[in-house]
C-alpha atoms as a PDB file:
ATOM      1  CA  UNK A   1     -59.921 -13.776  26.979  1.00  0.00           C
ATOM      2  CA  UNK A   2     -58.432 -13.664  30.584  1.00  0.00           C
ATOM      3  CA  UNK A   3     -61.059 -14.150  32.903  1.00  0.00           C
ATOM      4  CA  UNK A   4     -60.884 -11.427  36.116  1.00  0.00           C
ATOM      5  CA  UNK A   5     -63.601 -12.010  38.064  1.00  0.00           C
ATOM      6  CA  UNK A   6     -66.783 -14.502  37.771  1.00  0.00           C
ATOM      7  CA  UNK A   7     -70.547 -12.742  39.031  1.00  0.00           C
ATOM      8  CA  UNK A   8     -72.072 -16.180  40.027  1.00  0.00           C
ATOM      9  CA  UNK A   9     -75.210 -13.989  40.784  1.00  0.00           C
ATOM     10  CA  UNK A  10     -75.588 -12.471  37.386  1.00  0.00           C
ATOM     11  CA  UNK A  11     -73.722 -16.356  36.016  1.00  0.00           C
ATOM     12  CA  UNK A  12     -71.423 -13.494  33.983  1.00  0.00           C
ATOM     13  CA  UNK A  13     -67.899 -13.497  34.060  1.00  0.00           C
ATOM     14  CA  UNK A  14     -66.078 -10.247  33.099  1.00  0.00           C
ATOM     15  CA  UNK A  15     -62.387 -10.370  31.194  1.00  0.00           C
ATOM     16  CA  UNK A  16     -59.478  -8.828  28.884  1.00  0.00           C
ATOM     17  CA  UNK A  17     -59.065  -9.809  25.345  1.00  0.00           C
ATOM     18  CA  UNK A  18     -55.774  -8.778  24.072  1.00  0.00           C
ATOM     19  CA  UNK A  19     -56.309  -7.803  20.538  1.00  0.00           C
ATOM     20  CA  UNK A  20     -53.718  -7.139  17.410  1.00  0.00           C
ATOM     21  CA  UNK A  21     -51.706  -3.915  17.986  1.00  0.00           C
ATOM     22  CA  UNK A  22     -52.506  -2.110  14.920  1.00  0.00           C
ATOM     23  CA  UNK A  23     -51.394   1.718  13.931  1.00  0.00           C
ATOM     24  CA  UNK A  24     -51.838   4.394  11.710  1.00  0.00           C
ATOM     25  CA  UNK A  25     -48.720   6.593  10.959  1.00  0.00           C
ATOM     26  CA  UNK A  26     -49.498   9.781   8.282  1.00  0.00           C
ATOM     27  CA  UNK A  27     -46.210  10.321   5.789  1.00  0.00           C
ATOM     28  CA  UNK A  28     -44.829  13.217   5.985  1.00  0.00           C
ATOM     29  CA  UNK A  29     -44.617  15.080   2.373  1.00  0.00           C
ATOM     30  CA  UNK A  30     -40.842  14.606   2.831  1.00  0.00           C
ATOM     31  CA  UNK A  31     -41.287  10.648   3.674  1.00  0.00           C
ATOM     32  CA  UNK A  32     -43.599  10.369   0.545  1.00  0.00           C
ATOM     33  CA  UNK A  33     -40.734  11.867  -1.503  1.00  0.00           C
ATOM     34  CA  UNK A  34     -38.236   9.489  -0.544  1.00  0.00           C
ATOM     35  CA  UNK A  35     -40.505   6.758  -1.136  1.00  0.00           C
ATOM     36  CA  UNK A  36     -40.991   7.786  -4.834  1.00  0.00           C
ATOM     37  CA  UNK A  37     -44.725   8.429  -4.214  1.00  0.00           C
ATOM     38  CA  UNK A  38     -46.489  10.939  -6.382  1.00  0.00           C
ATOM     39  CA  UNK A  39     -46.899  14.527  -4.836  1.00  0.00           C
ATOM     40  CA  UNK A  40     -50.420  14.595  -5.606  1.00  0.00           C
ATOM     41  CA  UNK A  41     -51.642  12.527  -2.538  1.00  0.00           C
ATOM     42  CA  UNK A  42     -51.497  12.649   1.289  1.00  0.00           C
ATOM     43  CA  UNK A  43     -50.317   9.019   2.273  1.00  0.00           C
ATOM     44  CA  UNK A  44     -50.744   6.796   5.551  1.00  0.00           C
ATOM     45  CA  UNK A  45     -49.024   3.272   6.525  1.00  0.00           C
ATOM     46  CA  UNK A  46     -51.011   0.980   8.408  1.00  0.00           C
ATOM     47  CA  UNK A  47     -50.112  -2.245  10.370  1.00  0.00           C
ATOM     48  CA  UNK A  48     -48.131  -3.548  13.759  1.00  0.00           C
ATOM     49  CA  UNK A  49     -45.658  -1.776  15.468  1.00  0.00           C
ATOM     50  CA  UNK A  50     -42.992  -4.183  16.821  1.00  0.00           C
ATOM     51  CA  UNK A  51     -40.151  -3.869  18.912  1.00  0.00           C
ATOM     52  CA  UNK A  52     -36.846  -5.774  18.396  1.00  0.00           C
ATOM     53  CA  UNK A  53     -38.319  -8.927  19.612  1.00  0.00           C
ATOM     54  CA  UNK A  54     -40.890  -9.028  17.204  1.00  0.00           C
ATOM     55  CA  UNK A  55     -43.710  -8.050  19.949  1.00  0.00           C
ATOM     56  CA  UNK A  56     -46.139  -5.651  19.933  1.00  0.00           C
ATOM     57  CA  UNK A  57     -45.235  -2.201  21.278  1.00  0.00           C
ATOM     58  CA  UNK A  58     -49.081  -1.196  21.669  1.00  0.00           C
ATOM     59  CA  UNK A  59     -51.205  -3.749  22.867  1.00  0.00           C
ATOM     60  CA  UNK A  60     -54.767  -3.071  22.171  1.00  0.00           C
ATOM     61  CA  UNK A  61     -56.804  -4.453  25.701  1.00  0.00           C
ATOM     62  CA  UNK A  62     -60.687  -4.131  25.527  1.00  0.00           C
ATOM     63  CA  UNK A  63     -62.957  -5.295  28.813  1.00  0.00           C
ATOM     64  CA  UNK A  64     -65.967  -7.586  27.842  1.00  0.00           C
ATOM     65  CA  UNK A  65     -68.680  -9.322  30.201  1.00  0.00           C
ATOM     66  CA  UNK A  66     -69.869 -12.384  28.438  1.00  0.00           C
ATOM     67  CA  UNK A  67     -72.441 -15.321  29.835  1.00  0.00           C
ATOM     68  CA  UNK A  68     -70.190 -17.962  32.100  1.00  0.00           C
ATOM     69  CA  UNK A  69     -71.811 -20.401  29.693  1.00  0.00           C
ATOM     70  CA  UNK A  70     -69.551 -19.165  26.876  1.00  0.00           C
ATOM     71  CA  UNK A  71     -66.395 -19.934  28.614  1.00  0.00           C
ATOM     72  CA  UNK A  72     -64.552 -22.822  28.367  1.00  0.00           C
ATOM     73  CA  UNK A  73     -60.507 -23.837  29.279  1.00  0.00           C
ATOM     74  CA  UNK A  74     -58.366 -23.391  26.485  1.00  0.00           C
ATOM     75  CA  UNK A  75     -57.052 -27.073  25.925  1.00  0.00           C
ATOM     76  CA  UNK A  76     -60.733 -28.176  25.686  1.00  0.00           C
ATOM     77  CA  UNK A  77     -61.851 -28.980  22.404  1.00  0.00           C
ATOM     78  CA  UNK A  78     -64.721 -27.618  21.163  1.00  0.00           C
ATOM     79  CA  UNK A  79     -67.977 -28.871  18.739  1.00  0.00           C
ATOM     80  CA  UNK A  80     -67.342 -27.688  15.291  1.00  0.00           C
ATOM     81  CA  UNK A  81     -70.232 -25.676  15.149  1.00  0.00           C
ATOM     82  CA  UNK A  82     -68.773 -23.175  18.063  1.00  0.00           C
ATOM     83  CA  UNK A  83     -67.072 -19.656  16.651  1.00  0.00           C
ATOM     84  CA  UNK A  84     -64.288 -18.886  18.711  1.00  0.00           C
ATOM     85  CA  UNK A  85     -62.397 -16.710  16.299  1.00  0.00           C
ATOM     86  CA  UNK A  86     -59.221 -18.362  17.905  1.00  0.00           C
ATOM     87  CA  UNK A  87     -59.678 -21.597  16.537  1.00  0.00           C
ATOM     88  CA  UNK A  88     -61.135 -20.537  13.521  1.00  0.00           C
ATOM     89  CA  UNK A  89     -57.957 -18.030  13.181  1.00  0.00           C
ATOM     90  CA  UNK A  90     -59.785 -15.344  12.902  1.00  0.00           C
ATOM     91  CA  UNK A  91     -57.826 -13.070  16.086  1.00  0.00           C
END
C-alpha cells in the first residue's frame, strides 16, 4: 500500500494497493480451432497481460482506508503472528 494522505482526526490513513493485473480474453471459435480444442465448448484464457518488458499492461489500483495502527515502513520487521499477505507471499 502507498499511503496518500494520513486523517490524524479519524487516526486513518487512506492509500493505493497495486494488485496483480489479471485478464479474461474469450477464444474466438476460429482461435479454438487452431488450438486443436474440441468444437463443442466456448473457451476463455485467463492470466497477466505483459508487455515486452515483462510488466503489467493493466494494473489493477483499488483505494482502501485502513486504521494508522496497521501501518508500518516496509523494511520493518514484523511479529510472526501479523498477516501482511506480502510477507506471507500471498499478493
Amino acid at each position: 500500500m502507498v499511503v496518500v494522505d494520513v486523517d490524524t482526526g479519524a487516526r486513518t490513513a487512506q492509500g493505493l494497493l497495486m494488485g496483480q493485473a489479471r485478464t479474461t480474453v474469450e477464444l474466438t471459435k476460429a482461435q479454438a480451432q487452431e488450438a486443436g480444442l474440441p468444437h463443442s465448448h466456448a473457451y476463455r484464457v485467463t492470466g497477466m497481460l505483459l508487455d515486452a518488458d515483462d510488466e503489467p499492461v493493466l494494473p489493477r489500483v483499488t483505494a482502501l482506508s485502513v486504521p494508522i495502527r496497521w501501518l508500518h515502513p516496509q523494511d520493518t520487521p514484523v511479529s510472526p503472528g501479523h498477516h501482511d499477505t506480502s510477507v506471507h507471499h500471498f499478493g
